[in-house]
Protein backbone atom coordinates (compact mmCIF):
# COMPACT_ATOMS: atom_id res chain seq x y z
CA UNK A 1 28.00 -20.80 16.55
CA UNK A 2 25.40 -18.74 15.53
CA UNK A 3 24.48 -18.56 11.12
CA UNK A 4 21.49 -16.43 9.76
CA UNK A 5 21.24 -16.16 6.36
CA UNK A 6 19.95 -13.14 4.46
CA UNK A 7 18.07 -13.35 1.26
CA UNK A 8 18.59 -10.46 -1.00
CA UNK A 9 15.71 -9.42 -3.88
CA UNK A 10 17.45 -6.89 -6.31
CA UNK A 11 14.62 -5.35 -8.28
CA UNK A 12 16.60 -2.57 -9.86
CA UNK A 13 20.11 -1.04 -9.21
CA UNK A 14 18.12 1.50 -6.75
CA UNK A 15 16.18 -1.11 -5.17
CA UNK A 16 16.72 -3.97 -3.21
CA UNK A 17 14.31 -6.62 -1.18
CA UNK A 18 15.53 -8.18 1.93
CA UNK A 19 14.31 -11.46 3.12
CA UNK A 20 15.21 -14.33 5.62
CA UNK A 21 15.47 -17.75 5.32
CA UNK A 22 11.52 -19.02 6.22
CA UNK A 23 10.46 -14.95 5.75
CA UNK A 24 8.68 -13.56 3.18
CA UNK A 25 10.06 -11.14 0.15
CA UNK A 26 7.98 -8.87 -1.79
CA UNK A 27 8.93 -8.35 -5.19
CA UNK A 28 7.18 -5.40 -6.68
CA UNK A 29 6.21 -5.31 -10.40
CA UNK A 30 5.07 -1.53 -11.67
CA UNK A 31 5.73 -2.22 -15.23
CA UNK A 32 4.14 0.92 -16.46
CA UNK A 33 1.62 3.75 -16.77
CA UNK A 34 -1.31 2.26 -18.50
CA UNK A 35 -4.71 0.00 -17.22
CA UNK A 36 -4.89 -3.26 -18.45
CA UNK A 37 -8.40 -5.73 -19.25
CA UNK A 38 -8.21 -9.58 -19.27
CA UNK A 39 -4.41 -9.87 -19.04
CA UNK A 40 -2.27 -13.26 -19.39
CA UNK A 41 0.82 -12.61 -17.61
CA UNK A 42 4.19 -14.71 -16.04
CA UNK A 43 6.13 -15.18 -12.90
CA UNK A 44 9.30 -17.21 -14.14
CA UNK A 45 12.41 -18.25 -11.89
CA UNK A 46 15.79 -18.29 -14.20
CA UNK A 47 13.58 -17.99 -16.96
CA UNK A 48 12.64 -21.72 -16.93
CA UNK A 49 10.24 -22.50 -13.48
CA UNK A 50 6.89 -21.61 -13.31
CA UNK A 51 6.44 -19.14 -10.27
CA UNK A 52 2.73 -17.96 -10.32
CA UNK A 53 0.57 -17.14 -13.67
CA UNK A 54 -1.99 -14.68 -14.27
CA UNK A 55 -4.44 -15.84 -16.71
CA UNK A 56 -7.35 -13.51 -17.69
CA UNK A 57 -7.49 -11.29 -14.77
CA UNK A 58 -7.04 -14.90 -12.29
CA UNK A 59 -4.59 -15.67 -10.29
CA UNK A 60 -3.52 -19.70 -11.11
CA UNK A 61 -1.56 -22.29 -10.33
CA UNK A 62 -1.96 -25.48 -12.01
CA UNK A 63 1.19 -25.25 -14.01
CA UNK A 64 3.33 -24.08 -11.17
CA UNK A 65 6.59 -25.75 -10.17
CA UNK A 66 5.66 -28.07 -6.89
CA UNK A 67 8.84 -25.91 -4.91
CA UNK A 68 6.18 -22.88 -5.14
CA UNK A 69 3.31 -24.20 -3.91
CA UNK A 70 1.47 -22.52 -0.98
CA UNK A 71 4.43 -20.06 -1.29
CA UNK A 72 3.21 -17.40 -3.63
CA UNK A 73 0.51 -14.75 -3.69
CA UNK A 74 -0.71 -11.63 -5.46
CA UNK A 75 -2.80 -8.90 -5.29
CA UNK A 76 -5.56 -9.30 -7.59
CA UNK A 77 -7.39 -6.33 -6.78
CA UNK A 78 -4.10 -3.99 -8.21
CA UNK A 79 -3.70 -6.04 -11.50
CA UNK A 80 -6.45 -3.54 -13.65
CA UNK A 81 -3.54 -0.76 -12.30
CA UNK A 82 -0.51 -2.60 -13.63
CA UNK A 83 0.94 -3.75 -10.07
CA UNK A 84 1.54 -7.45 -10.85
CA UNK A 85 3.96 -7.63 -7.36
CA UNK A 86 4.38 -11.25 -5.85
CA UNK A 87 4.97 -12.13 -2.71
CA UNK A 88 7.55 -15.02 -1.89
CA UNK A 89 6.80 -17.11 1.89
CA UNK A 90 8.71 -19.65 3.68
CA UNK A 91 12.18 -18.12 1.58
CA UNK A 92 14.84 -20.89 0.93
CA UNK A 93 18.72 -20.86 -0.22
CA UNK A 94 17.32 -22.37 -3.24
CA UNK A 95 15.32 -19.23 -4.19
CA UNK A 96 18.33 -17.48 -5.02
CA UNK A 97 18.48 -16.51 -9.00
CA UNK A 98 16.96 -14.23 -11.19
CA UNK A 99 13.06 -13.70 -11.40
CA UNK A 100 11.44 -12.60 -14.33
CA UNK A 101 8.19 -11.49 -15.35
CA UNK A 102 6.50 -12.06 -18.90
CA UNK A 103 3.44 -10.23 -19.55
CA UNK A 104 1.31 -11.07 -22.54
CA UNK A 105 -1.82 -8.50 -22.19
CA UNK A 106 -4.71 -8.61 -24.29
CA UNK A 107 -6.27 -5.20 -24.19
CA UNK A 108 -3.97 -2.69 -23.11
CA UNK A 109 -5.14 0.68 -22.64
CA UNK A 110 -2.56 3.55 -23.10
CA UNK A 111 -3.67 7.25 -22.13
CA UNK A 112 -4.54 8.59 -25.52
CA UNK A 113 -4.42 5.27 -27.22
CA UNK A 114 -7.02 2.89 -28.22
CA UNK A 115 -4.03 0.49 -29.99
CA UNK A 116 -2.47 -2.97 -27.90
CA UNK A 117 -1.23 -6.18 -28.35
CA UNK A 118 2.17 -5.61 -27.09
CA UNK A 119 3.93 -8.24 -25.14
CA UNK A 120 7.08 -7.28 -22.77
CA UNK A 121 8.97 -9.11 -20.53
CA UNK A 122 11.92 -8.21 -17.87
CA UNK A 123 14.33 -9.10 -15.28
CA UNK A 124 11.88 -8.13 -12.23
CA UNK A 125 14.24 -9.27 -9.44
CA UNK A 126 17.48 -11.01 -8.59
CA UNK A 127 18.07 -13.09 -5.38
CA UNK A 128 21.16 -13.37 -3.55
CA UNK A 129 22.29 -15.16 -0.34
CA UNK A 130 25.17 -13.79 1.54
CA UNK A 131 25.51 -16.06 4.70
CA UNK A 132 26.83 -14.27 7.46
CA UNK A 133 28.04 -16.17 10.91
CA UNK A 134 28.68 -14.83 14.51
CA UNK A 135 30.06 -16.82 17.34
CA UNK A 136 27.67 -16.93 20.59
CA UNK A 137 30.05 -17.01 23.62
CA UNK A 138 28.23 -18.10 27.13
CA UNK A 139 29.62 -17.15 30.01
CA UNK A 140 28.50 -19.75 32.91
């Protein structure tokens, strides 16, 4: 007997993220049409485990739950154009749930705007595992 198991990132009701167990997801963060300075943002699994923090432009994680680390990375070098997207490694059963993303920034930048200080969060991403089987028959 044969069992793969398929990890399943919904990011919206037109997107969805497939992973395997001990793959990689991507899950892609746009949240909007703006440039942001010196930002303080959140990865958060079910809204209560620390997934990866952005603190002032910088990637950290001293606060992150110990089932994360060496699992997580960014792209630093997108986060002035709003792309906060995380990628997931070495995926697990136990990564299934909802991700969120909180984003606190501190000088946001609208076109035609010189006002910020707005803080959002969102559902970014929900995980599912379907577990599908197939039975290997050897002929000898």
């Amino acid at each position: 007997v044969f069992c793969s198991v398929l990890l399943i990132f919904s990011a919206s009701a037109q997107e969805v993220v497939q992973g395997f167990i001990g793959g990689s997801a991507v899950l892609p963060c746009h949240p909007g049409n703006r440039t942001l300075k010196n930002i303080t943002a959140h990865w958060r699994y079910e809204d209560r485990k620390s997934v990866y923090d952005i603190l002032n432009d910088q990637g950290m994680t001293k606060e992150q739950d110990p089932e994360y680390k060496g699992r997580t990375e960014t792209f630093p070098a997108e986060y002035s154009k709003v792309n906060f997207t995380l990628k997931l490694g070495n995926l697990q059963k136990s990564d299934e749930g909802s991700y969120c993303f909180l984003e606190k920034p501190r000088g946001i930048q609208k076109p035609g705007s010189n006002s910020g200080g707005e803080t959002s969060a969102g559902r970014i991403a929900s995980l599912l595992i379907p577990l599908f089987s197939a039975t290997v028959l050897l002929c000898v």
